[in-house]
C-alpha atoms as a PDB file:
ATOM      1  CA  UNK A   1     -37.184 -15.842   2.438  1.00  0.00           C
ATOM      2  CA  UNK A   2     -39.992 -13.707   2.102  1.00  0.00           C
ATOM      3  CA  UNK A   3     -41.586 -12.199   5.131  1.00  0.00           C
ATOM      4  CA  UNK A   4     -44.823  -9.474   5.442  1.00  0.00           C
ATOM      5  CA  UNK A   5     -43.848  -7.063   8.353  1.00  0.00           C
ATOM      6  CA  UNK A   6     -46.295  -4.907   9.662  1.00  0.00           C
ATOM      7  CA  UNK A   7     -44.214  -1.319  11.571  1.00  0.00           C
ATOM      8  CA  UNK A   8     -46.121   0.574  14.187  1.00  0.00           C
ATOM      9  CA  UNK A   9     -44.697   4.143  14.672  1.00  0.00           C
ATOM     10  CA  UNK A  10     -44.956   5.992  18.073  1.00  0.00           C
ATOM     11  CA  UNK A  11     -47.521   8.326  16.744  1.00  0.00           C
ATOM     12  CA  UNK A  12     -49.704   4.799  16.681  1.00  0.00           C
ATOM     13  CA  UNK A  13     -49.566   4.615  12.384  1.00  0.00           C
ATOM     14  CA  UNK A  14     -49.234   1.215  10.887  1.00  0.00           C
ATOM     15  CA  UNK A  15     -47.680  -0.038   7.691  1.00  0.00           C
ATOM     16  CA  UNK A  16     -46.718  -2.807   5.835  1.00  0.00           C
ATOM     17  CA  UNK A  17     -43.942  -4.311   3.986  1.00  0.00           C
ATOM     18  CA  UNK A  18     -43.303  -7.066   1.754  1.00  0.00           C
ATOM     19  CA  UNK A  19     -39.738  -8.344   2.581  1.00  0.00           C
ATOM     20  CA  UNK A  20     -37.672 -10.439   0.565  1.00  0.00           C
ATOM     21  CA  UNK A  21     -33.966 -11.466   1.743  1.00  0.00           C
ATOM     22  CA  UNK A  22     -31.559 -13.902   0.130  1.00  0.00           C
ATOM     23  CA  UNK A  23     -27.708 -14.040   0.599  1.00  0.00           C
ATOM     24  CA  UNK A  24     -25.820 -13.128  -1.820  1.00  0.00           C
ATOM     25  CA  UNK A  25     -22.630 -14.893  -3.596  1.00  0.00           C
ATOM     26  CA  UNK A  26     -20.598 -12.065  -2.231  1.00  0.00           C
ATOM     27  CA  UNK A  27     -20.721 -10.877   1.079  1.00  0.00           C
ATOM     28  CA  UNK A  28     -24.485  -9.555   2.397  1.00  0.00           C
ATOM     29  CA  UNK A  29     -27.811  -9.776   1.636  1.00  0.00           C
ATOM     30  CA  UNK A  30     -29.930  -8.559  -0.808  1.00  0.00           C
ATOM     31  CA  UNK A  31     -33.235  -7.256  -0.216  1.00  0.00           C
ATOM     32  CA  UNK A  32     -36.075  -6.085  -1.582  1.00  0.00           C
ATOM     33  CA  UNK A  33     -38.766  -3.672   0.196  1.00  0.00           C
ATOM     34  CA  UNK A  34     -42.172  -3.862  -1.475  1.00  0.00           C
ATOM     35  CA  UNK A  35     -39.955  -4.175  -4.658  1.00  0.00           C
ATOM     36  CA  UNK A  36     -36.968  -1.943  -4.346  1.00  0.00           C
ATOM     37  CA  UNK A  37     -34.241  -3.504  -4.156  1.00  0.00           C
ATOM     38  CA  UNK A  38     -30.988  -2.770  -2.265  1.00  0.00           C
ATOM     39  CA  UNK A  39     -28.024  -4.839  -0.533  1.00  0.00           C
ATOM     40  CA  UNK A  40     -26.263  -4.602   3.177  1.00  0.00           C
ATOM     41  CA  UNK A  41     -23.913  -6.616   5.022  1.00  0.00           C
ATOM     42  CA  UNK A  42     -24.903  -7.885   8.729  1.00  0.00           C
ATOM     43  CA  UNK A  43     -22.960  -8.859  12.134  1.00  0.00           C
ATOM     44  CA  UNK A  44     -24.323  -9.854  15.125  1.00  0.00           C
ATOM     45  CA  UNK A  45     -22.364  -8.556  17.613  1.00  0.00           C
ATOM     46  CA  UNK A  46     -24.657  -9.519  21.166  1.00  0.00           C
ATOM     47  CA  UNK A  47     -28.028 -11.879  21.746  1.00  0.00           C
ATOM     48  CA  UNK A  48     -31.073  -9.104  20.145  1.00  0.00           C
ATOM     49  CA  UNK A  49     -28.445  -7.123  18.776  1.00  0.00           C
ATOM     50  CA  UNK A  50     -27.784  -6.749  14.875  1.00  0.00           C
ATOM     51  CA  UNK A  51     -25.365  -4.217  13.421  1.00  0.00           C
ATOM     52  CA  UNK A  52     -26.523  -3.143   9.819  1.00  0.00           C
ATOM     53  CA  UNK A  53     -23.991  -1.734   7.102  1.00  0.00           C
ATOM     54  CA  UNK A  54     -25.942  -0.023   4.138  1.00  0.00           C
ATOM     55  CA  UNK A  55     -24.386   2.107   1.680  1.00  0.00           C
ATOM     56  CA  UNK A  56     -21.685   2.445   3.871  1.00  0.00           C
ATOM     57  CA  UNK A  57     -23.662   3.965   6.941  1.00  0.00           C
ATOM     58  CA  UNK A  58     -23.896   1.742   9.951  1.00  0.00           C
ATOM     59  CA  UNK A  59     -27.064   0.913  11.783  1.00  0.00           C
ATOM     60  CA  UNK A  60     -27.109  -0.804  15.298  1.00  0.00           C
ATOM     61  CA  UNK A  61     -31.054  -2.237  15.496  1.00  0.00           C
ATOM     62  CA  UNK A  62     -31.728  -4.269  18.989  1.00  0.00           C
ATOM     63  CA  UNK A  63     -34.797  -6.358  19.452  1.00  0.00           C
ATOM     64  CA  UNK A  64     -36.845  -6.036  22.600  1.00  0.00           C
ATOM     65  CA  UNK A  65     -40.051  -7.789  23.293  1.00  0.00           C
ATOM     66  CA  UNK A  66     -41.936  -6.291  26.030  1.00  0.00           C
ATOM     67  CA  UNK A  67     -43.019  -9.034  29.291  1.00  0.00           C
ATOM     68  CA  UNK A  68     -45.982 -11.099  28.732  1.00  0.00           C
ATOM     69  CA  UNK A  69     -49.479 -10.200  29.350  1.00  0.00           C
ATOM     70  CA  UNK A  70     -49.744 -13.499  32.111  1.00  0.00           C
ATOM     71  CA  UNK A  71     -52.096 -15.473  29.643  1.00  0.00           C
ATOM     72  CA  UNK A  72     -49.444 -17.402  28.284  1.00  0.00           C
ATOM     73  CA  UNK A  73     -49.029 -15.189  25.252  1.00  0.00           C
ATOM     74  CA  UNK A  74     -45.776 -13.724  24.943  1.00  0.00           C
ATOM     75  CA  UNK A  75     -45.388  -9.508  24.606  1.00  0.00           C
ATOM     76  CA  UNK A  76     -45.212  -7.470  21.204  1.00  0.00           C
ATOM     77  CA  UNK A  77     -41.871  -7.289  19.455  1.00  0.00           C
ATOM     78  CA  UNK A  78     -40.140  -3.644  19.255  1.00  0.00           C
ATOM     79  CA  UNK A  79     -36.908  -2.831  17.321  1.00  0.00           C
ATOM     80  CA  UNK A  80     -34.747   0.503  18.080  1.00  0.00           C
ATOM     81  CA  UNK A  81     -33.103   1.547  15.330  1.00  0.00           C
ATOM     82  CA  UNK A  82     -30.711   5.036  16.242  1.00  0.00           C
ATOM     83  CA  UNK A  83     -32.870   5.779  19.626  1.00  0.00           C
ATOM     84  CA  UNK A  84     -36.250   5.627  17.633  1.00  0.00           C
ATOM     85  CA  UNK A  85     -38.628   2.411  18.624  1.00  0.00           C
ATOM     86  CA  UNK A  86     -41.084   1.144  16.585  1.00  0.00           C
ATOM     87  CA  UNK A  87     -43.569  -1.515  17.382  1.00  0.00           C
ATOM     88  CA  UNK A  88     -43.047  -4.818  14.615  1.00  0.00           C
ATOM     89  CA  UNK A  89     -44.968  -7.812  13.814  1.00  0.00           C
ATOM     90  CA  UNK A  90     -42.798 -10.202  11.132  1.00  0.00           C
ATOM     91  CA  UNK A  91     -45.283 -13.130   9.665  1.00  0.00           C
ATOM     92  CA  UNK A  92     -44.318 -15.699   7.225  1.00  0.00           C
ATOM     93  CA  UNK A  93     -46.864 -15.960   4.878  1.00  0.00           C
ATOM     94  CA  UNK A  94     -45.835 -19.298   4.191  1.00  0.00           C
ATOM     95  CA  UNK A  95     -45.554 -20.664   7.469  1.00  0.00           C
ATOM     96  CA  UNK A  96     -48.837 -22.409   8.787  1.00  0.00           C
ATOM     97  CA  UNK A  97     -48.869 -20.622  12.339  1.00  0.00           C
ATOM     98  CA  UNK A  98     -49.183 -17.044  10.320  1.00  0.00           C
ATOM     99  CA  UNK A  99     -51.975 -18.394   8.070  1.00  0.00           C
ATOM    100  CA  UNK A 100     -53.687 -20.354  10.837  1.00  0.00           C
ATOM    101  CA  UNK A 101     -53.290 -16.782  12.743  1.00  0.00           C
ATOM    102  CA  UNK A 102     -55.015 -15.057  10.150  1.00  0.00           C
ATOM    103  CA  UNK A 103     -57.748 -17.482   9.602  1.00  0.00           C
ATOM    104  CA  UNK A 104     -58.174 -17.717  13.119  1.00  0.00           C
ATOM    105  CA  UNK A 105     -59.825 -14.461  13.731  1.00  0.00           C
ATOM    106  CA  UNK A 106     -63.448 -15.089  14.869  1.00  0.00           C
ATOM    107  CA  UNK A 107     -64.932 -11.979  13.145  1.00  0.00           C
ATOM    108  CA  UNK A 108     -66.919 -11.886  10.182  1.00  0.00           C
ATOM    109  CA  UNK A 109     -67.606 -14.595   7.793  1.00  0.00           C
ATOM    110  CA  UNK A 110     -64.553 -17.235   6.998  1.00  0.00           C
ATOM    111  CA  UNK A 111     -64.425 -19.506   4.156  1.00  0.00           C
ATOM    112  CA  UNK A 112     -63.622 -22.692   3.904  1.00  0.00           C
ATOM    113  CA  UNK A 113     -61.401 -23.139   0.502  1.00  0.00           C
ATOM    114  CA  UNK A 114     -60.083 -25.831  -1.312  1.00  0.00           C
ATOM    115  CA  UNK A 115     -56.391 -26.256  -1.341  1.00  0.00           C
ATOM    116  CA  UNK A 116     -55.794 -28.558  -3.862  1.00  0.00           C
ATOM    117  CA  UNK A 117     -58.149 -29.533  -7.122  1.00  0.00           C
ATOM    118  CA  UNK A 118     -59.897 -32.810  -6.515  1.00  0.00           C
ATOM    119  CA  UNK A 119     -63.223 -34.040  -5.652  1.00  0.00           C
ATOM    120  CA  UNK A 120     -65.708 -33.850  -2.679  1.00  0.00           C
ATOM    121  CA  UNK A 121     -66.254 -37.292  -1.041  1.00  0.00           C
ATOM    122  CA  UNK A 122     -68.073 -36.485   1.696  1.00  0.00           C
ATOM    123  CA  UNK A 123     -69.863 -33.699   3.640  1.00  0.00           C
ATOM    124  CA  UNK A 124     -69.303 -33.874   7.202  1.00  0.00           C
ATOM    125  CA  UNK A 125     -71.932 -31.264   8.336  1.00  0.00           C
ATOM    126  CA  UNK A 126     -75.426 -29.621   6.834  1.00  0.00           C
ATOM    127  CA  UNK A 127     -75.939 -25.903   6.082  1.00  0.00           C
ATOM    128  CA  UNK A 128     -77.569 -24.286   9.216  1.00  0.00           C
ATOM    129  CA  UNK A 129     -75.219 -26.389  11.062  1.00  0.00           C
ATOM    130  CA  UNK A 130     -73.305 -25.353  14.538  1.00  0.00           C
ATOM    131  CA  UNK A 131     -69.729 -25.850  13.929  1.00  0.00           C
ATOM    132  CA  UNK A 132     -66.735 -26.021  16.137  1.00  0.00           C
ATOM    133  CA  UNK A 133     -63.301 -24.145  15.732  1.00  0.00           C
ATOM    134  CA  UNK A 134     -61.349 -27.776  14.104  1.00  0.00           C
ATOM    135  CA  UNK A 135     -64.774 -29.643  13.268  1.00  0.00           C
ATOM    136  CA  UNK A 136     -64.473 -31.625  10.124  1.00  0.00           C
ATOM    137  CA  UNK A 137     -67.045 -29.990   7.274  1.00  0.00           C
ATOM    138  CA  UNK A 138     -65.873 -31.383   3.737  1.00  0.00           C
ATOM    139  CA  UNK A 139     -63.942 -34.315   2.924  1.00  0.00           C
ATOM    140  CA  UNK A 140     -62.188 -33.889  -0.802  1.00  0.00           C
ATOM    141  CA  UNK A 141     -60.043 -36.688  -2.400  1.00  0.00           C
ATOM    142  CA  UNK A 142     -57.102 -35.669  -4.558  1.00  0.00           C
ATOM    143  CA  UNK A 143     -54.274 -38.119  -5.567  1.00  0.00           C
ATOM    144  CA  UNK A 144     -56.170 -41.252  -3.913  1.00  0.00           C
ATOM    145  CA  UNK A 145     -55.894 -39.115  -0.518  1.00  0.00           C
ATOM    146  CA  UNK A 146     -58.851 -37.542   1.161  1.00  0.00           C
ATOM    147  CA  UNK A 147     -58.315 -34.449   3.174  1.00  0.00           C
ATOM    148  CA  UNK A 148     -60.895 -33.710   5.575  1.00  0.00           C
ATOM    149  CA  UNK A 149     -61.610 -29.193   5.377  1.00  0.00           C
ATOM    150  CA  UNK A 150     -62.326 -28.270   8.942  1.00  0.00           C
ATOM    151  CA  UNK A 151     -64.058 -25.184  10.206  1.00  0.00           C
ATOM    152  CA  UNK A 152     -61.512 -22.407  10.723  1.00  0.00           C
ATOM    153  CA  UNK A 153     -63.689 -21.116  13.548  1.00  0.00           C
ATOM    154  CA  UNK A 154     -67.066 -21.793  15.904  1.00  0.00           C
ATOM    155  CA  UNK A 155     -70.058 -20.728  14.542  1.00  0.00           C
ATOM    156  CA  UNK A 156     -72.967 -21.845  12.221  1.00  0.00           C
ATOM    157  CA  UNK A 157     -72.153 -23.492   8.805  1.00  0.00           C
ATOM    158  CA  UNK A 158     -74.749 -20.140   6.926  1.00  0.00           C
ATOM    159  CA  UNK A 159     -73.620 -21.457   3.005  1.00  0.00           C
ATOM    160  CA  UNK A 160     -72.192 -25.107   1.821  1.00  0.00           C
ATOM    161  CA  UNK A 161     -71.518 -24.604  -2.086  1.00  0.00           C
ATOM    162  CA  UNK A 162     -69.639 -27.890  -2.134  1.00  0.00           C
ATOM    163  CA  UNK A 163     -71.861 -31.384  -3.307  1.00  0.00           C
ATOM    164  CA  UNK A 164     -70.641 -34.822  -2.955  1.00  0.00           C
ATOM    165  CA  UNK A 165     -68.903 -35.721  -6.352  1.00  0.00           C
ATOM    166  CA  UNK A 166     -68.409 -32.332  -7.785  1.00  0.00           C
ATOM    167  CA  UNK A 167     -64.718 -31.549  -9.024  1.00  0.00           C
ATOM    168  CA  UNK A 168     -63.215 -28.779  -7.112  1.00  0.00           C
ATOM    169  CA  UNK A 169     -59.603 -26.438  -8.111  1.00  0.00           C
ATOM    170  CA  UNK A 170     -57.486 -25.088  -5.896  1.00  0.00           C
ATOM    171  CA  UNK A 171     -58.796 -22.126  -4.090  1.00  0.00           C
ATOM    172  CA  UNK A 172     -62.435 -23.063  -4.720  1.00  0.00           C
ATOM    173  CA  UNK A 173     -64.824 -21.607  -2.331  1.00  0.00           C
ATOM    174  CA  UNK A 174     -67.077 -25.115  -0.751  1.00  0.00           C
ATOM    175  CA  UNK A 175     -68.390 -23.312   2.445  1.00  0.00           C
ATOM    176  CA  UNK A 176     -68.809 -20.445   4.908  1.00  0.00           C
ATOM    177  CA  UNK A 177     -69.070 -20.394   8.444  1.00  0.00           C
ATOM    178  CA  UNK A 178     -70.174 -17.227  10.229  1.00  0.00           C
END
């Protein structure tokens, strides 16, 4: 499992970590921080409550997530690790709600990006275009299945690169909405 994880200290500085865990054949996990690897053993001992064994020092780290702003959207995670809190956010960069989070954002330009090699079908709405967040923009066919591209946000479709029959490869820029 590999997770990014962005830490907030008090004094309000941010950074971020690449994570990787996997269990190992003997007891614990192994881990790797932004490369550096090291191993620890785990227990659970209470609901938000994980106790942490790492070269042989113990670590008790509880999870707290603060009440919810009322809009539906639930409050930002925290984790105290020996009386020190620090504000977390753990994505998956795998996991479609963490890239459709990202992509999400509604500032600055977005583009729209092939995600598999194939070929354009169909275009589903002209440059100069308004677009809505989900609208349908390019249609590309790959393995006899066409995949219709939608617009990752509202705005106006300013550059479409993509033209019916023209082979795309994964990662191919065919449009930008700004």
């Amino acid at each position: 499992m590999t997770y990014d994880v962005a830490v907030t200290s008090r004094d309000g500085k941010t950074t971020s970590y690449k994570v990787e865990l996997k269990r190992s054949d003997a007891a614990g996990w192994i881990c790797q921080v932004d490369g550096q690897p090291f191993t620890f053993d785990s227990a659970q001992p209470a609901a938000d409550v994980l106790s942490l064994l790492v070269g042989g020092e113990s670590y008790e780290v509880r999870r707290e997530t603060a009440a919810s702003n009322g809009n539906g959207q639930t409050g930002e995670q925290s984790i105290a690790v020996g009386g020190r809190r620090y504000v977390v956010e753990v994505s998956d960069p795998r996991s479609l709600r963490s890239r459709k989070a990202k992509a999400g954002s509604s500032e600055g330009p977005k583009k729209i990006k092939a995600p598999m090699p194939g070929k354009v079908v169909r275009i589903l709405a002209a440059e100069g275009d308004a677009v809505e967040a989900g609208q349908g923009v390019v249609v590309i066919e790959a393995m006899k299945m066409q995949n219709e591209l939608k617009s990752p946000k509202a705005g106006t479709l300013k550059r479409l690169i993509a033209n019916v029959g023209m082979a795309v490869n994964a990662g191919d820029t065919l449009a930008i909405v700004e």
